[in-house]
Protein backbone atom coordinates (compact mmCIF):
# COMPACT_ATOMS: atom_id res chain seq x y z
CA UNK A 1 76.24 99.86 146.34
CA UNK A 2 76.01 96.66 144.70
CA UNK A 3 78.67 94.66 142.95
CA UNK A 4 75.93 95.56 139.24
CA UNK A 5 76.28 99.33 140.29
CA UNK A 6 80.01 99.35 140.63
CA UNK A 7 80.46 97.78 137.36
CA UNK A 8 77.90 100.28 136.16
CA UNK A 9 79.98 103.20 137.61
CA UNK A 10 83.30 102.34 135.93
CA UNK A 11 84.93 105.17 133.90
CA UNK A 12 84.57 105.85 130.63
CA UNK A 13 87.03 107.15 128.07
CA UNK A 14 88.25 110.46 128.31
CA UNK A 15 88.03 112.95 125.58
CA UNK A 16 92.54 112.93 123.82
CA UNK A 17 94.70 115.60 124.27
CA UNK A 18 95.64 117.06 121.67
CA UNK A 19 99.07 116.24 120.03
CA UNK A 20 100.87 117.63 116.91
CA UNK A 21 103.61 115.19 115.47
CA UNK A 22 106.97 117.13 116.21
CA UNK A 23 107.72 119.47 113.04
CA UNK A 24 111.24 119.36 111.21
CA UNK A 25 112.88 121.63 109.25
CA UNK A 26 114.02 120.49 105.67
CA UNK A 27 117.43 121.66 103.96
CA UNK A 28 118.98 120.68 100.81
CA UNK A 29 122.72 120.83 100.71
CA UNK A 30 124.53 121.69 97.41
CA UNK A 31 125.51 117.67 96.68
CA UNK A 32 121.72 117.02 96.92
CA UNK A 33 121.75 115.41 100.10
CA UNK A 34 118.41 116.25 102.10
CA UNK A 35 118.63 117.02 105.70
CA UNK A 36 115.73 116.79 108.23
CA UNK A 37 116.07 118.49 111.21
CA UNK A 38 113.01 118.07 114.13
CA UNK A 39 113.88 119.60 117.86
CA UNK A 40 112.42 117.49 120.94
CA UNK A 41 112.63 119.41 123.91
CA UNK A 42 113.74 117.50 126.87
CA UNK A 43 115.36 114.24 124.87
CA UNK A 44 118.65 114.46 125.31
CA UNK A 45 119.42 111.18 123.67
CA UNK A 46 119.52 111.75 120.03
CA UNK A 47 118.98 110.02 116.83
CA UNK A 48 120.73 110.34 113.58
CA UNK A 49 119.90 108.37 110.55
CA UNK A 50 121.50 108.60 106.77
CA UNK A 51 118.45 106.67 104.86
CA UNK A 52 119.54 105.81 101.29
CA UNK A 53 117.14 105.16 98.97
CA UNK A 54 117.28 101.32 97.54
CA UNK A 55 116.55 98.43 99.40
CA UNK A 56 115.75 94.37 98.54
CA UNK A 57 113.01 95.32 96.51
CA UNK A 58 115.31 96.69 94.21
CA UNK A 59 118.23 93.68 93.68
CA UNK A 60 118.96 91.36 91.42
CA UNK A 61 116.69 88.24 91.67
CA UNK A 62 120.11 85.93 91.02
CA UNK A 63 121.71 87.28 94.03
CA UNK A 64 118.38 87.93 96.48
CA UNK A 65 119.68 88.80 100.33
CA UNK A 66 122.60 90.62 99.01
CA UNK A 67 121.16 93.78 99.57
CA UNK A 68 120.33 93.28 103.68
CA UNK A 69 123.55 91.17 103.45
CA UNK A 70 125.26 94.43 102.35
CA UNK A 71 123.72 96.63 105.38
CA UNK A 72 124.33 93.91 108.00
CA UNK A 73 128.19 94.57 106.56
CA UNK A 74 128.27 98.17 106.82
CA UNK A 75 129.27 98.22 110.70
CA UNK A 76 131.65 95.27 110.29
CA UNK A 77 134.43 97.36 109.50
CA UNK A 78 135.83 100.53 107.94
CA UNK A 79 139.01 102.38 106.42
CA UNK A 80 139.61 103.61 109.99
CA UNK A 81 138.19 100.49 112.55
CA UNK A 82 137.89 97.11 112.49
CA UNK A 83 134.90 96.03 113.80
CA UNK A 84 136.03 95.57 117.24
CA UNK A 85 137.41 98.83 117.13
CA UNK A 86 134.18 100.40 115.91
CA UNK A 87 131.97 99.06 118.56
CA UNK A 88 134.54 100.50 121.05
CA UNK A 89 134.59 103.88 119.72
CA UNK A 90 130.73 104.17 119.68
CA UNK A 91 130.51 103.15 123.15
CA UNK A 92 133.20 105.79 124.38
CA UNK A 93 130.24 108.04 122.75
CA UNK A 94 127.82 106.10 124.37
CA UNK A 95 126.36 105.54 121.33
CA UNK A 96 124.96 102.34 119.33
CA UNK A 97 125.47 102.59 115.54
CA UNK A 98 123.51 99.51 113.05
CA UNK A 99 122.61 99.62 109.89
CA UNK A 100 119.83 97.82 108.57
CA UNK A 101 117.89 97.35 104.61
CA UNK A 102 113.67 97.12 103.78
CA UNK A 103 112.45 96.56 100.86
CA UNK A 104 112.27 100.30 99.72
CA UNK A 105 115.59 101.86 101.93
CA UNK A 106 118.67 100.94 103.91
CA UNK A 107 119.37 102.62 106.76
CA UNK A 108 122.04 103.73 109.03
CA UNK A 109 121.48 104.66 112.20
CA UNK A 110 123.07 106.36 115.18
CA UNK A 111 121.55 107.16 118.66
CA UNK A 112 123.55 109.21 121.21
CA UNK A 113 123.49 112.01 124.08
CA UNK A 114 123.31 115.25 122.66
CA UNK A 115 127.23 116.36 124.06
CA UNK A 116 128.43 113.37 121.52
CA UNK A 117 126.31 114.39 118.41
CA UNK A 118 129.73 115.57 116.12
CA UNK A 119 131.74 112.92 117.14
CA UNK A 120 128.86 110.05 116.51
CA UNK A 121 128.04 111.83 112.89
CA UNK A 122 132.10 111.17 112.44
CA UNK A 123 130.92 107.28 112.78
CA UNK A 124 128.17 107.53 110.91
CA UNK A 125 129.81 108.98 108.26
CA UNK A 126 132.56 106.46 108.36
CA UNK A 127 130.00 103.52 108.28
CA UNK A 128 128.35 104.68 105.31
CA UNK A 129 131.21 105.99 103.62
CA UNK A 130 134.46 104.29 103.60
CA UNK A 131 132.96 100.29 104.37
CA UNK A 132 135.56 98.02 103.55
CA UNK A 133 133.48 94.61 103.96
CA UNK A 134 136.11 92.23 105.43
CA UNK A 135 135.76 88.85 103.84
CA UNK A 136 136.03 86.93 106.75
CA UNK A 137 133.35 89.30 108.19
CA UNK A 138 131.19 88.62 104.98
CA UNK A 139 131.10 84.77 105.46
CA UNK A 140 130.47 85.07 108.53
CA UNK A 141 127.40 87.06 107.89
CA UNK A 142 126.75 84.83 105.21
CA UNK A 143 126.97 81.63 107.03
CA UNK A 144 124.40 82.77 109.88
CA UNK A 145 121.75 84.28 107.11
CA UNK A 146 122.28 80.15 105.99
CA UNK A 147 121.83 79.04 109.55
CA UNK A 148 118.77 81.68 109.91
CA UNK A 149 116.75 80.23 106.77
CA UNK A 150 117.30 76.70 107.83
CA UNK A 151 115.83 77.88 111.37
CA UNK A 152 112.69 79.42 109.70
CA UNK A 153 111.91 76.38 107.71
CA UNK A 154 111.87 74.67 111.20
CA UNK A 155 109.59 77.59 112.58
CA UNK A 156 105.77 76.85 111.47
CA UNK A 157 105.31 80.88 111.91
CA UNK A 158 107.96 81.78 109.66
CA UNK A 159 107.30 79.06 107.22
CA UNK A 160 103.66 80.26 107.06
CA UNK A 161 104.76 83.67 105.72
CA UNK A 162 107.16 82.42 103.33
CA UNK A 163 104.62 80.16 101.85
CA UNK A 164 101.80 82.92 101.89
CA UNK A 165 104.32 85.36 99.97
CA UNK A 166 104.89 83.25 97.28
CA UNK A 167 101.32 81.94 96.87
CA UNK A 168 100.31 85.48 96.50
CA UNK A 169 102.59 87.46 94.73
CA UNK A 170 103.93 86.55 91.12
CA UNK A 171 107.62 84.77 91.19
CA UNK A 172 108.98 87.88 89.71
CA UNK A 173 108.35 89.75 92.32
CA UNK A 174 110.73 90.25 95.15
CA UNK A 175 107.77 89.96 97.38
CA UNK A 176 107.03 86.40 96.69
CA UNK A 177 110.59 85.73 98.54
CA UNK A 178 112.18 86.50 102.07
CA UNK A 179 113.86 89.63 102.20
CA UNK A 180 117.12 88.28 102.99
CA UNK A 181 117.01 85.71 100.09
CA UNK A 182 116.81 82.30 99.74
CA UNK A 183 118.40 78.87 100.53
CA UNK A 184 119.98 78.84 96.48
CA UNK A 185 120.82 82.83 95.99
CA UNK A 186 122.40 83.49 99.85
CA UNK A 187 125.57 80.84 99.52
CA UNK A 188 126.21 82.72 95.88
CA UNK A 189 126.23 85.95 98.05
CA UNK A 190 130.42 86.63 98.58
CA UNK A 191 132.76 90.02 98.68
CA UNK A 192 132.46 90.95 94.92
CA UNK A 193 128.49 90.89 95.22
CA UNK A 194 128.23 92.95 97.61
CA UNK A 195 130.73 95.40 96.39
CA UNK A 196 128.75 95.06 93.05
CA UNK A 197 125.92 96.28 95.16
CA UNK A 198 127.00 99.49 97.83
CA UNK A 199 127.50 102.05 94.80
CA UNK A 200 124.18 101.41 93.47
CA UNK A 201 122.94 102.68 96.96
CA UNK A 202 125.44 105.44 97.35
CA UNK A 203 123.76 108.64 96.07
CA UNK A 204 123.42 111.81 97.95
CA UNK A 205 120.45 113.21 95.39
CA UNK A 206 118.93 109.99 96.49
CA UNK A 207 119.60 110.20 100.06
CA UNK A 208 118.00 111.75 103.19
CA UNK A 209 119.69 112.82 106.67
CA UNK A 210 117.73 112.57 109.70
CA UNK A 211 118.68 113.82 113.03
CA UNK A 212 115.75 114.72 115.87
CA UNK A 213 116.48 115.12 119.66
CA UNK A 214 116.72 117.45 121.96
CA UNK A 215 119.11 120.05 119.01
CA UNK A 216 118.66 122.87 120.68
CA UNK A 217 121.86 125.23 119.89
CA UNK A 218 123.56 122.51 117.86
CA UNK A 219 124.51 123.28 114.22
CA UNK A 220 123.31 120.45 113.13
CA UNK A 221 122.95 121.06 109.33
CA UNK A 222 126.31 122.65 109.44
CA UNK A 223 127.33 119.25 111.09
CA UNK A 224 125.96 117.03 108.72
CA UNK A 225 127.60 119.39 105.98
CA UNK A 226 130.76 118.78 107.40
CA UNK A 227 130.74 115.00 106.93
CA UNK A 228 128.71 114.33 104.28
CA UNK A 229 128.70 117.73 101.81
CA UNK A 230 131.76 116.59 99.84
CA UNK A 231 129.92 112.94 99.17
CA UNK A 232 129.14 113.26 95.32
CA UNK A 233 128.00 111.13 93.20
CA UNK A 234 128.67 110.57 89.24
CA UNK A 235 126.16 110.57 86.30
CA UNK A 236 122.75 111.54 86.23
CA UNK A 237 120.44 111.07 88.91
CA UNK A 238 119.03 107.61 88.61
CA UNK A 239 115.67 106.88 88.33
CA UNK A 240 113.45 105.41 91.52
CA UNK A 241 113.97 101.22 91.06
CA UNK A 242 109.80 100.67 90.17
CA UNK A 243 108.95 97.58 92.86
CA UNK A 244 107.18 94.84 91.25
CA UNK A 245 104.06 93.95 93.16
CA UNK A 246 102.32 91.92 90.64
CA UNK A 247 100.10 88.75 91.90
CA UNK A 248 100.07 85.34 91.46
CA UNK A 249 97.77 84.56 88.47
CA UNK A 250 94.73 81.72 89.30
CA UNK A 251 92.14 81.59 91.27
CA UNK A 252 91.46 80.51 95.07
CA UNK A 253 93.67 77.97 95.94
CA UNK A 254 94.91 76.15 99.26
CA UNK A 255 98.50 75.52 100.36
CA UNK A 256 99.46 73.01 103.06
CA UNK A 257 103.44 73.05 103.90
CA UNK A 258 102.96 69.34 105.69
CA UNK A 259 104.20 69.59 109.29
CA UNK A 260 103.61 65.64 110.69
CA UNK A 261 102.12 65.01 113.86
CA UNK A 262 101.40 69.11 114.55
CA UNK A 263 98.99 69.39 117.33
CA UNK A 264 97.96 72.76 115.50
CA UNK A 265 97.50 74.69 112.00
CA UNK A 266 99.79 77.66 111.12
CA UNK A 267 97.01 79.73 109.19
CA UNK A 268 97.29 82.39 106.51
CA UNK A 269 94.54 83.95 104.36
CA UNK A 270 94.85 86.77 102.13
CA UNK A 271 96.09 88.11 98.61
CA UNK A 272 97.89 91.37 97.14
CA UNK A 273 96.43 94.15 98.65
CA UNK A 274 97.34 98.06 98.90
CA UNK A 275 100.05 100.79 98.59
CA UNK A 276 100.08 103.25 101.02
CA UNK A 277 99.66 106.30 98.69
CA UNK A 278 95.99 105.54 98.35
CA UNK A 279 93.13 108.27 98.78
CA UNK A 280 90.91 106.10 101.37
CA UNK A 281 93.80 105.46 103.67
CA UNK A 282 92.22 106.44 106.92
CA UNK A 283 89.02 104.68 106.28
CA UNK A 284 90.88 101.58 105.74
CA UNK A 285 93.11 101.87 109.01
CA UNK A 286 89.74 101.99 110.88
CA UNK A 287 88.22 99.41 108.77
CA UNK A 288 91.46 97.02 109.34
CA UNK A 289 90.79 97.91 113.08
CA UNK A 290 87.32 96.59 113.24
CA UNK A 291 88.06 93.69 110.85
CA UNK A 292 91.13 92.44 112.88
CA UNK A 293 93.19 95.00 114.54
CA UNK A 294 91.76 95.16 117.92
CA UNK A 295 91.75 92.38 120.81
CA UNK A 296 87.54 93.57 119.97
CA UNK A 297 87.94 92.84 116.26
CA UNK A 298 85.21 90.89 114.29
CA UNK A 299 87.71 88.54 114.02
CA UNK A 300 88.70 88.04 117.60
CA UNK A 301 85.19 88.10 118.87
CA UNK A 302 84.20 85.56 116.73
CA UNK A 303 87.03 82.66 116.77
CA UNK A 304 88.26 83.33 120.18
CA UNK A 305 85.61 84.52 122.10
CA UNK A 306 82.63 82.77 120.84
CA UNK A 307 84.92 79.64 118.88
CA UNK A 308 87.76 79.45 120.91
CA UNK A 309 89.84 77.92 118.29
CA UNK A 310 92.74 80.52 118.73
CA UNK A 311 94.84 82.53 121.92
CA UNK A 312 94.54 85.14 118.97
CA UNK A 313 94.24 86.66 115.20
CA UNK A 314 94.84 89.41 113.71
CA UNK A 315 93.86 90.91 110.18
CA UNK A 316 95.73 93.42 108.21
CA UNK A 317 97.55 95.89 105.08
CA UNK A 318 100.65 95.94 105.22
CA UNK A 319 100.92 99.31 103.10
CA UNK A 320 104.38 99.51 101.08
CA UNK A 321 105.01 101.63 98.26
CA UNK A 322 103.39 99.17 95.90
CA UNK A 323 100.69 97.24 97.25
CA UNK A 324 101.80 94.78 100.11
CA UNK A 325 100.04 91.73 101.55
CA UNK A 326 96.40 91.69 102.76
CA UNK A 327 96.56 88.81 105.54
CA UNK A 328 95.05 87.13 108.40
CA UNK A 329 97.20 85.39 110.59
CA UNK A 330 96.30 83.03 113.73
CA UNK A 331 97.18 79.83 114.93
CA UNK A 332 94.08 77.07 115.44
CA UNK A 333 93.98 73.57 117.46
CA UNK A 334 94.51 71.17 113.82
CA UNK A 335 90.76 69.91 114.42
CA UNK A 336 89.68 73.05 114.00
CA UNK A 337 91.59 74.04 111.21
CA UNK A 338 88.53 73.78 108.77
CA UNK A 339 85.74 75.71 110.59
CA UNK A 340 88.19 78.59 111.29
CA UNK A 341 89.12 78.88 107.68
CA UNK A 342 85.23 78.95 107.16
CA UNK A 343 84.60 81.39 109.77
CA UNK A 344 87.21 83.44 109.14
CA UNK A 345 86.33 83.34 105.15
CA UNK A 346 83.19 84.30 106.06
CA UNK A 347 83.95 87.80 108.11
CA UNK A 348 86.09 88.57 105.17
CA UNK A 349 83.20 88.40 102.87
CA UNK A 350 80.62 90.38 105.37
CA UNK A 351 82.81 93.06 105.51
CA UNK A 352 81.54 95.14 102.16
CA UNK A 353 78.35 94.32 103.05
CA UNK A 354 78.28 94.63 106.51
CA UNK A 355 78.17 98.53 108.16
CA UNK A 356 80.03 99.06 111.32
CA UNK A 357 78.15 99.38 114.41
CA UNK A 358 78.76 102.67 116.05
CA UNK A 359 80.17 101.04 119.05
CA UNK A 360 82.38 99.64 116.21
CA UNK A 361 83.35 103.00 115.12
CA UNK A 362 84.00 104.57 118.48
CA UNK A 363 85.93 101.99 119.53
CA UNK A 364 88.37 101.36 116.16
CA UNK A 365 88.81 105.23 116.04
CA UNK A 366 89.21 105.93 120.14
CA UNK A 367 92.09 103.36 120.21
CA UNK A 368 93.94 104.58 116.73
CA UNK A 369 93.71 108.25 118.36
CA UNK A 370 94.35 107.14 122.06
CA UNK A 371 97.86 105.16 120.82
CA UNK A 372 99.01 107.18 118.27
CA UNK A 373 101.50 109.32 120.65
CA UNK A 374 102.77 106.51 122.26
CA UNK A 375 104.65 105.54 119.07
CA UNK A 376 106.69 108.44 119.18
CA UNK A 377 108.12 109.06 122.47
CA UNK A 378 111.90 108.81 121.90
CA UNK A 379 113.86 110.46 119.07
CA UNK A 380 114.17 107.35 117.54
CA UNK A 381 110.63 106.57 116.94
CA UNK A 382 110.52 110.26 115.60
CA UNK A 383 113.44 109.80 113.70
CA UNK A 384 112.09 106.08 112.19
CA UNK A 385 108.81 107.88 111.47
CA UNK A 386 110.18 110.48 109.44
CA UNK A 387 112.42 108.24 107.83
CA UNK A 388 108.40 106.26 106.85
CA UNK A 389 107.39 109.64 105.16
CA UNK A 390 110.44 109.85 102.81
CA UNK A 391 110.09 106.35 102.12
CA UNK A 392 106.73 106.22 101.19
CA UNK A 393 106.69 109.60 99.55
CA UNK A 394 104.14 111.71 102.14
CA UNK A 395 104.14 114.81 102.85
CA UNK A 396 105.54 116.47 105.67
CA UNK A 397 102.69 117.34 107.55
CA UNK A 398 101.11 113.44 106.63
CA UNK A 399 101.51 112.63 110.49
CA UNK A 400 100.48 115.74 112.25
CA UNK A 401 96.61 115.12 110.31
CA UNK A 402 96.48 111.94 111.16
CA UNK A 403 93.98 111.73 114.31
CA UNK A 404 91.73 114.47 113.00
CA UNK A 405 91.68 112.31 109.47
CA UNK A 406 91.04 109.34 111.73
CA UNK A 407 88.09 111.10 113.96
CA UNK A 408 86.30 111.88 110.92
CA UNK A 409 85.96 108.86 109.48
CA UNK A 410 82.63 107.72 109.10
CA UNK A 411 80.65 104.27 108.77
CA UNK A 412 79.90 104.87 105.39
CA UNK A 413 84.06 105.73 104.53
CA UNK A 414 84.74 102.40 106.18
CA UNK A 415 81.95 100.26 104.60
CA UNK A 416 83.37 101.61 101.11
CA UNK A 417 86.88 100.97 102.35
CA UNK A 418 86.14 97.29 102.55
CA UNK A 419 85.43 96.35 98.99
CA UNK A 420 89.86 96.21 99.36
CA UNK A 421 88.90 92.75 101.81
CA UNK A 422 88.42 90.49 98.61
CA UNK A 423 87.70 87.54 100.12
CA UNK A 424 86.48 85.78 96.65
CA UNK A 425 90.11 85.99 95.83
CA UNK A 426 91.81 84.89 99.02
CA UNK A 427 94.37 82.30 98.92
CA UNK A 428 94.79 79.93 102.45
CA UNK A 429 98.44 79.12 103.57
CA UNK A 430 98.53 76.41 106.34
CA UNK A 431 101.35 74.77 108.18
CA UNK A 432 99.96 71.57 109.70
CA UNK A 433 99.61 68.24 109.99
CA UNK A 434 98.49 67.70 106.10
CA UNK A 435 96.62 64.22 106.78
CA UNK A 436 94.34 65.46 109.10
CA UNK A 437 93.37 68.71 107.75
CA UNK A 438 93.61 67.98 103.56
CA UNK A 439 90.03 66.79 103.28
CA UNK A 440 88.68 69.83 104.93
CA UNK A 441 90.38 72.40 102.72
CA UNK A 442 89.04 71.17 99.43
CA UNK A 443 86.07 73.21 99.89
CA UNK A 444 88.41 76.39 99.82
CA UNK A 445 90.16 75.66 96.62
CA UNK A 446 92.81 73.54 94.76
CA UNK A 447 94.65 72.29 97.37
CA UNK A 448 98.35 71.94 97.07
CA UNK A 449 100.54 69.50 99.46
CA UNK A 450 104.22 70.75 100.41
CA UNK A 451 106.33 68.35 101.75
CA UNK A 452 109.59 69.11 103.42
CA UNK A 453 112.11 67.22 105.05
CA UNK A 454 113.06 69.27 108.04
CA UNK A 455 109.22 69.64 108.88
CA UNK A 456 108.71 65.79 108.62
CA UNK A 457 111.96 65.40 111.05
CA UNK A 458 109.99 67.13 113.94
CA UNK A 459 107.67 64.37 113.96
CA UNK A 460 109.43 62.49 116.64
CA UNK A 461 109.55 65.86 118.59
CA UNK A 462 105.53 67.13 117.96
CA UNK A 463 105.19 67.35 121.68
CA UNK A 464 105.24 71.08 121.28
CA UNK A 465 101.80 72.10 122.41
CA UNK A 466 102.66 74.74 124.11
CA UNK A 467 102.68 76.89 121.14
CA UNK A 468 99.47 76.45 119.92
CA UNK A 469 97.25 79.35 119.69
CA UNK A 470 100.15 81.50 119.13
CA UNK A 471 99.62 83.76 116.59
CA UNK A 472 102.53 85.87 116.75
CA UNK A 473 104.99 85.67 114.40
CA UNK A 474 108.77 85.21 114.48
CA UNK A 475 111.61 87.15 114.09
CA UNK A 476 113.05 87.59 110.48
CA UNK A 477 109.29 87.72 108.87
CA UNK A 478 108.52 90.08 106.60
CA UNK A 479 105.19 91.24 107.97
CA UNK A 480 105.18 94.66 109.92
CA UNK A 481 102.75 93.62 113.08
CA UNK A 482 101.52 97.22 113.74
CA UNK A 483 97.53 96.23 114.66
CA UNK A 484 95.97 97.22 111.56
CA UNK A 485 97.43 100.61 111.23
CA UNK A 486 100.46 100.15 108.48
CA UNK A 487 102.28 103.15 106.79
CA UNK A 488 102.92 104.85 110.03
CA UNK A 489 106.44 104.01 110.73
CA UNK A 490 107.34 101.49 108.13
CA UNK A 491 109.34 98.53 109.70
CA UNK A 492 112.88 98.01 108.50
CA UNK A 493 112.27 94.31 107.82
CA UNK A 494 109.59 94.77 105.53
């Protein structure tokens, strides 16, 4: 046999087993506190979440970060630990406890072995509960988020989606602004702020308890009852904060944050795009798959494989609530900056018009179906997926049709599912060296120049080829990074 006929011979795909998203049980206790219970057989470690609905989306505009400042706070101390002492009682548990705030929820979460499920609940409880925000523990919090924000004006990544926020969404939107606020509301962020904003959160009608593991012959609504069934709240039930999602009036338009002497071009294109509740959703996973989700995507095949003007790029929804961003992101060699927009402009704009090819198809829906277990394999994925559905407002059983939604989908579904691509409409972000790619990017749009001091001082230091290509994207952005298939398992940093 030849080296043709080997190749030839090479496996093909197997048909999926099946899977069925793990079921939960739902109670209500009398307080209104909701309690999700789902039983993993054979995961001993355990995860227990108290998701309270009201995240940054929902906070003052004056005080912006206060809200992710508050979680961050939560574990830094309590009527009963400092927060010394609380890190050394959850790891006599062997437990780790965090707390964390999204746009749309904050979070607190506990994972632990099964044998330590009452006495972890006790902590969670406590953090959620009876957080006494330590004012030295505030600053410091306070003073990192200030380091953090100077750091991502530094980063071209994180600068990229901070500039393609705000030239897509209107400035009254919390979107148009990093989640953990900005270099003018975070130093205005003290004690009293954030003690302004914990009771706003703090409703158990509003509120959801999550705990999935291995539960078998633990009382575990009767647990949660224990700690959290006196919580009560005063007043009437207030009403779900409405997100504001609106977009940035105008036309295209091009902005270039000026980053001197760059050897490459940060690159974001896109505008406003979906909420999650939306009928087509399945058509436009696969859709976002072919577009840009897969290392096979028009996109990739097109300005890596045949271009090579990027390592990689990847196209997207990031499906909120409201309607999130609609982006690509890659990184291009600066002289190239031009012709990718083009390209990449281009794809956009074929989409509507352009059926998948049934290789397409197969492909987009093989790998959404083939991967789709794999993100739930601990109780904390479970758990974090759950926690998605209440979020977003799904039903229960929104998880367990996914892959039969997905194998149905049909070239036609995802043709119609691209007229939400809008390429017409797309605005184009850039970090980059602004004198060498301005010229090109007036054929795009009005082009805007942004120039900032701590970009221009890396100048001297531009010597940092090694990250070009790179189109990941760094820590403290707001964009989820789940290849194409958003709503899933919302991230907590949205």
């Amino acid at each position: 046999m030849n080296g043709l006929e080997i190749l030839d011979a090479r496996p093909a795909p197997g048909t999926p087993r099946p899977y069925h998203f793990p079921g939960f049980a739902r109670t209500v206790l009398p307080n209104g506190l909701t309690v999700l219970v789902s039983h993993l057989p054979g995961r001993p470690l355990l995860t227990a979440q108290l998701m309270l609905e009201g995240g940054a989306g929902g906070e003052p505009a004056r005080v912006a970060g206060v809200t992710v400042l508050t979680s961050e706070a939560l574990t830094e101390g309590t009527a009963r630990h400092d927060a010394v002492g609380l890190i050394e009682a959850s790891e006599r548990l062997g437990a780790g406890i965090q707390a964390s705030s999204g746009w749309e929820t904050t979070v607190v979460t506990v994972d632990v072995p099964r044998r330590n499920l009452a006495p972890a609940l006790d902590l969670l409880a406590e953090v959620a509960l009876e957080p006494t925000f330590p004012q030295h523990e505030v600053t410091r919090l306070r003073q990192e988020r200030e380091n953090d924000l100077l750091q991502a004006r530094a980063d071209p990544r994180r600068r990229a989606e901070r500039a393609f926020h705000a030239a897509i969404y209107a400035a009254s939107s919390p979107f148009a602004r990093p989640i953990g606020g900005t270099e003018e509301t975070v130093p205005t962020i003290d004690r009293a702020s954030i003690m302004s904003r914990y009771p706003v959160l703090l409703d158990p009608r509003r509120a959801t308890a999550i705990v999935a593991g291995d539960v078998a012959d633990l009382p575990v609504v009767d647990l949660v009852a224990e700690r959290f069934g006196s919580w009560t709240a005063s007043g009437d039930r207030p009403e779900s904060v409405q997100l504001d999602a609106t977009p940035l009036a105008g036309g295209p338009r091009v902005v270039i944050v000026d980053r001197p002497g760059s050897p490459q071009s940060e690159v974001r294109i896109g505008h406003v795009g979906l909420a999650r509740r939306i009928p087509d959703y399945h058509p436009v996973v696969v859709m976002s798959a072919i577009l840009g989700g897969l290392f096979d995507s028009r996109l990739q095949r097109l300005l890596r494989e045949e271009r090579g003007y990027t390592y990689g790029v990847h196209a997207g929804f990031d499906l909120r609530r409201v309607p999130g961003p609609f982006a690509v992101r890659m990184a291009v060699q600066t002289e190239a900056t031009a012709p990718a927009v083009r390209d990449a402009l281009d794809v956009l704009a074929r989409m509507p018009v352009d059926p998948p090819t049934a290789a397409e198809l197969d492909a987009a829906r093989d790998f959404l179906i083939g991967v789709f277990p794999l993100r739930f394999e601990t109780a904390s994925q479970v758990a974090g997926a759950i926690s998605g559905l209440v979020a977003l407002g799904l039903p229960d059983d929104e998880l367990d049709r996914y892959r039969p939604a997905i194998a149905a989908v049909t070239a036609d579904q995802v043709l119609a599912a691209a007229a939400h691509v809008r390429a017409p409409e797309a605005r184009v972000v850039l970090v980059g060296d602004a004198a060498r790619i301005e010229a090109g990017m007036r054929e795009f749009g009005d082009v805007e120049v942004v120039h900032d001091p701590v970009l221009a001082g890396q100048a001297a230091m531009a010597s940092d080829a090694p990250e070009a290509g790179d189109s990941g994207v760094g820590a403290g952005d707001t964009w989820n990074g789940d290849g194409g298939d958003a709503g899933i398992a919302p991230a907590r940093d949205r």
